[in-house]
N, C-alpha and C. Protein backbone atom coordinates (compact mmCIF):
# COMPACT_ATOMS: atom_id res chain seq x y z
N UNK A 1 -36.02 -16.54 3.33
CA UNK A 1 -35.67 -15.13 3.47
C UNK A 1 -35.75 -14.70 4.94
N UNK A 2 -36.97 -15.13 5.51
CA UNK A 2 -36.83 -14.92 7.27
C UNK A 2 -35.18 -15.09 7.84
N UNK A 3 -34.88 -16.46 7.71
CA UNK A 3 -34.10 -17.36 8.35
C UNK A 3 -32.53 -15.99 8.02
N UNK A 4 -32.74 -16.03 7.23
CA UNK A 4 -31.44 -14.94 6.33
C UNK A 4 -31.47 -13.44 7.28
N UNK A 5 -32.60 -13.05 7.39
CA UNK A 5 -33.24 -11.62 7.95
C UNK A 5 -32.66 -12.03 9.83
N UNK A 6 -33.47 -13.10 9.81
CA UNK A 6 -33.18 -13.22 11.71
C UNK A 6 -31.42 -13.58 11.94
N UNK A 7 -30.67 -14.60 11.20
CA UNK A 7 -29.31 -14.40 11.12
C UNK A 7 -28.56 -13.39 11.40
N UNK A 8 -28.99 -12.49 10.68
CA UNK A 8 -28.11 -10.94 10.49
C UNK A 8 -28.53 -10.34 11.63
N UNK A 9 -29.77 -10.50 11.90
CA UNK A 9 -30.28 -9.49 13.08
C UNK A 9 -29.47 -9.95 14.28
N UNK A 10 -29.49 -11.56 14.22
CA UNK A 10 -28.55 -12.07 15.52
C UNK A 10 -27.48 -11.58 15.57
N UNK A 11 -26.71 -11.78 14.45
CA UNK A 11 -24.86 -11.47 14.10
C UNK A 11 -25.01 -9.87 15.27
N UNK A 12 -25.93 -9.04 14.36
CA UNK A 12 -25.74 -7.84 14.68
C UNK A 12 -25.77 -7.13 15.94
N UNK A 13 -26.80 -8.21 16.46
CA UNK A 13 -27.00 -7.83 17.85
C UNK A 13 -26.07 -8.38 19.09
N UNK A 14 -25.27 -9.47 18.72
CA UNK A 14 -24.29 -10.30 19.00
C UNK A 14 -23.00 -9.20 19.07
N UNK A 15 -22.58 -8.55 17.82
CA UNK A 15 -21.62 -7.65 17.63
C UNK A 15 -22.19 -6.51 18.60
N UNK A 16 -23.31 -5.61 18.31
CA UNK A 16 -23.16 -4.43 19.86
C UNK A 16 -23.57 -4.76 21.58
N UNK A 17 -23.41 -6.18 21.88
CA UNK A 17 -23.68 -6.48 23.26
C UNK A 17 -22.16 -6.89 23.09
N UNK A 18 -21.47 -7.36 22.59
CA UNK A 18 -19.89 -8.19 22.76
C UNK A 18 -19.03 -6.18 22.92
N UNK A 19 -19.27 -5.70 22.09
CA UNK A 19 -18.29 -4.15 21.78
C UNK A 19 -19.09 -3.08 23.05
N UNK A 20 -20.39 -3.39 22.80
CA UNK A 20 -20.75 -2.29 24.23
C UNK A 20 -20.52 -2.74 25.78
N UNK A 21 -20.23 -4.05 25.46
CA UNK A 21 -19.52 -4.71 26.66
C UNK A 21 -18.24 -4.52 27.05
N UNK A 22 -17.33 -4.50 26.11
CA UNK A 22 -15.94 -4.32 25.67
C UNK A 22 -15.91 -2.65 26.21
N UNK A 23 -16.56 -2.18 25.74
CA UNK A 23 -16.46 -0.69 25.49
C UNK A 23 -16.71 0.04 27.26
N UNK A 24 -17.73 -0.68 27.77
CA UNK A 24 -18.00 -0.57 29.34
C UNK A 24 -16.87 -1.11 30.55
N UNK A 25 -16.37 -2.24 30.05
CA UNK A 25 -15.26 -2.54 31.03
C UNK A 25 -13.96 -1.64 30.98
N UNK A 26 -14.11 -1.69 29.24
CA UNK A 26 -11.98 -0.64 29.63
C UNK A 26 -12.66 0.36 29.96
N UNK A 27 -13.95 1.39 29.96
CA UNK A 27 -14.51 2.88 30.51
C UNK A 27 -14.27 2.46 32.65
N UNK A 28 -14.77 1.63 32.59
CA UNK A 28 -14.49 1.27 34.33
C UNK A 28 -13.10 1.35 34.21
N UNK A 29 -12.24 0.45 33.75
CA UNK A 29 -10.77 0.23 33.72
C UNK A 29 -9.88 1.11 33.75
N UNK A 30 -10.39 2.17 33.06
CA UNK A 30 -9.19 3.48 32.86
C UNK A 30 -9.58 4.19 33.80
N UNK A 31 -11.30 4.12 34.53
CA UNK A 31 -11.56 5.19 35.64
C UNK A 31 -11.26 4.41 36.99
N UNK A 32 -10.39 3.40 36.87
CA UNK A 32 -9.92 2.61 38.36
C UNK A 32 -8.35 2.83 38.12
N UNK A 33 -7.54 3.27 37.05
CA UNK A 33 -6.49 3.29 36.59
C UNK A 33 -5.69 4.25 37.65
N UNK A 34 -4.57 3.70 38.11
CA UNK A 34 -4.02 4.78 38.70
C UNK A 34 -2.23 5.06 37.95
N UNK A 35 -2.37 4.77 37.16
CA UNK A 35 -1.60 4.59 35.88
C UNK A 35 -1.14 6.10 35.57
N UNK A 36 -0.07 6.41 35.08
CA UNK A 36 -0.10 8.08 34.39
C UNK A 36 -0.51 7.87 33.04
N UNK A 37 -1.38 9.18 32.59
CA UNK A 37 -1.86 9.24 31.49
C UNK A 37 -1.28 9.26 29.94
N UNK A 38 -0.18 8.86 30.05
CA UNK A 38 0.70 8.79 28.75
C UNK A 38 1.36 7.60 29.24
N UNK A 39 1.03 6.30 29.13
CA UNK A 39 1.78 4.84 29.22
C UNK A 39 3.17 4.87 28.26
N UNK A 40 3.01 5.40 27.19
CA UNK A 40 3.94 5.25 26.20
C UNK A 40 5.01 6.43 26.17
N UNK A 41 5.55 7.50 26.80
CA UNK A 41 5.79 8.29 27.04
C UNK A 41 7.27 8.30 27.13
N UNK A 42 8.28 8.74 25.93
CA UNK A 42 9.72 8.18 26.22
C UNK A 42 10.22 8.90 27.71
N UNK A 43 10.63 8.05 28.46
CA UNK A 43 11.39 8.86 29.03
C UNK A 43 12.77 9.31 29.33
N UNK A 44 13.25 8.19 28.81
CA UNK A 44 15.10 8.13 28.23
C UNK A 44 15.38 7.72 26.98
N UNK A 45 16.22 8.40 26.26
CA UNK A 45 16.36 7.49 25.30
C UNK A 45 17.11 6.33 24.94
N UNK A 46 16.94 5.47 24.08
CA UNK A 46 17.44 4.48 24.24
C UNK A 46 19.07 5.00 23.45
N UNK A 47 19.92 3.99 23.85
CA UNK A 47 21.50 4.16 22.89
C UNK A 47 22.24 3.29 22.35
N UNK A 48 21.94 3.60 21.13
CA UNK A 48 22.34 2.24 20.40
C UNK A 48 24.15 1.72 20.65
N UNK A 49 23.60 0.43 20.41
CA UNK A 49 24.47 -0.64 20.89
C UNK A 49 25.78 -0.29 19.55
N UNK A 50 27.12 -0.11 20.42
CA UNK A 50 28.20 0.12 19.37
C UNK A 50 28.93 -1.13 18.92
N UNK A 51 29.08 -1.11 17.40
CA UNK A 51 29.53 -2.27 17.04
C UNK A 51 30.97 -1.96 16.67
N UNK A 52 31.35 -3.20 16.73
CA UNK A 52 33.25 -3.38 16.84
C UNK A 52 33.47 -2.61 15.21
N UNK A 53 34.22 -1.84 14.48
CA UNK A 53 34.61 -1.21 13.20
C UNK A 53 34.72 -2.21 12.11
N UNK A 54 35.13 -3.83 12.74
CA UNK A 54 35.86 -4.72 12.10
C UNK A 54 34.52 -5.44 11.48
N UNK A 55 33.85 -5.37 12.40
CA UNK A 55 32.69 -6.61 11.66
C UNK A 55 32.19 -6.56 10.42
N UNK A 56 32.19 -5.51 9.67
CA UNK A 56 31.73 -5.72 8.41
C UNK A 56 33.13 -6.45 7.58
N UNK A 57 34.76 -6.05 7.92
CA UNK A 57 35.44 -6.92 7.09
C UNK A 57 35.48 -8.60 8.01
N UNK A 58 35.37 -8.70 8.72
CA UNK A 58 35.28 -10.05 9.44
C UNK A 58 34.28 -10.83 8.27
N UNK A 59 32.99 -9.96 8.42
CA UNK A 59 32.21 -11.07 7.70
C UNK A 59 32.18 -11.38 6.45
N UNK A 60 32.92 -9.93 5.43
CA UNK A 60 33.21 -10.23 4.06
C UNK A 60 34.21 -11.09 4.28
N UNK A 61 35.37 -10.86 4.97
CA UNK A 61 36.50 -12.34 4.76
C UNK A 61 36.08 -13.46 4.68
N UNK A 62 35.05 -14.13 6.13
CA UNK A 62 34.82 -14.99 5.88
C UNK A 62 33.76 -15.46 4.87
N UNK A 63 32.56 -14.71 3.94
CA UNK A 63 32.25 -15.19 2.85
C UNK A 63 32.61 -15.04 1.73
N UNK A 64 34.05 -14.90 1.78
CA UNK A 64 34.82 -14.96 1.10
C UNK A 64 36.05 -16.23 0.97
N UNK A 65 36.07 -16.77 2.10
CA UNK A 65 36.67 -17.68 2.31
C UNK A 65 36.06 -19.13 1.91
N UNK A 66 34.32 -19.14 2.18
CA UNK A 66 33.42 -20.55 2.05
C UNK A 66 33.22 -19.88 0.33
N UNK A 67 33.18 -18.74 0.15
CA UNK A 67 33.12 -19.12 -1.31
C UNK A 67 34.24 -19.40 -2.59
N UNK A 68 35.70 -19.25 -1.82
CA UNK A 68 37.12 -20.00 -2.29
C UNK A 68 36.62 -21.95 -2.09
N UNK A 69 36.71 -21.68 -1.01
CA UNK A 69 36.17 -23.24 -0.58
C UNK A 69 35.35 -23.90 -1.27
N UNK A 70 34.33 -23.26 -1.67
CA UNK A 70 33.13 -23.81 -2.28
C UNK A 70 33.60 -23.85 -4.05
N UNK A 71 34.01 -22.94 -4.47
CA UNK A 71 34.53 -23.54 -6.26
C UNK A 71 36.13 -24.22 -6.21
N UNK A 72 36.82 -24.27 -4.86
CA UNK A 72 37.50 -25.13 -5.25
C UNK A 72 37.97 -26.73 -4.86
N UNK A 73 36.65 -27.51 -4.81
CA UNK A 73 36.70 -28.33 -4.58
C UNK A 73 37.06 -29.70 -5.44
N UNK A 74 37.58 -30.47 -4.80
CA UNK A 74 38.26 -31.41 -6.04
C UNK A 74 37.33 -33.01 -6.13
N UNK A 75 37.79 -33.22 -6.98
CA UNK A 75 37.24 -34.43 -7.53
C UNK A 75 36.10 -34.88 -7.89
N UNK A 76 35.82 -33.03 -8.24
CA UNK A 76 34.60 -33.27 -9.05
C UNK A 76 34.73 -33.27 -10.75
């Protein structure tokens, strides 16, 4: 039961020196940051890429074509 008790106590104490460590460097990191405060911040928008009108019959033709091909094959 010790061995079980001191385990956990390790794990635990293992977990707030690794996160209060973690937690102390990005606190330095963001106060050395000369970064603007919204990283993620759209500033243009993006515009989607225009597709040719045809491509949806392009690609029904052609699976339409391997599947002519495909039941009519001979000598089976």
């Amino acid at each position: 039961m010790r061995h079980l008790l001191l385990a956990a106590t390790m794990l635990v104490v293992a977990l707030v020196v690794t996160f209060g460590t973690a937690s102390v460097l990005q606190g330095v990191a963001v106060a050395r940051s000369v970064a603007p405060s919204e990283p993620f911040a759209i500033t243009e928008a993006a515009k989607p890429a225009a597709k040719p009108a045809a491509t949806k019959e392009r690609v029904t033709s052609q699976f339409r074509d391997r599947i002519r091909s495909a039941t009519n094959v001979s000598g089976l």
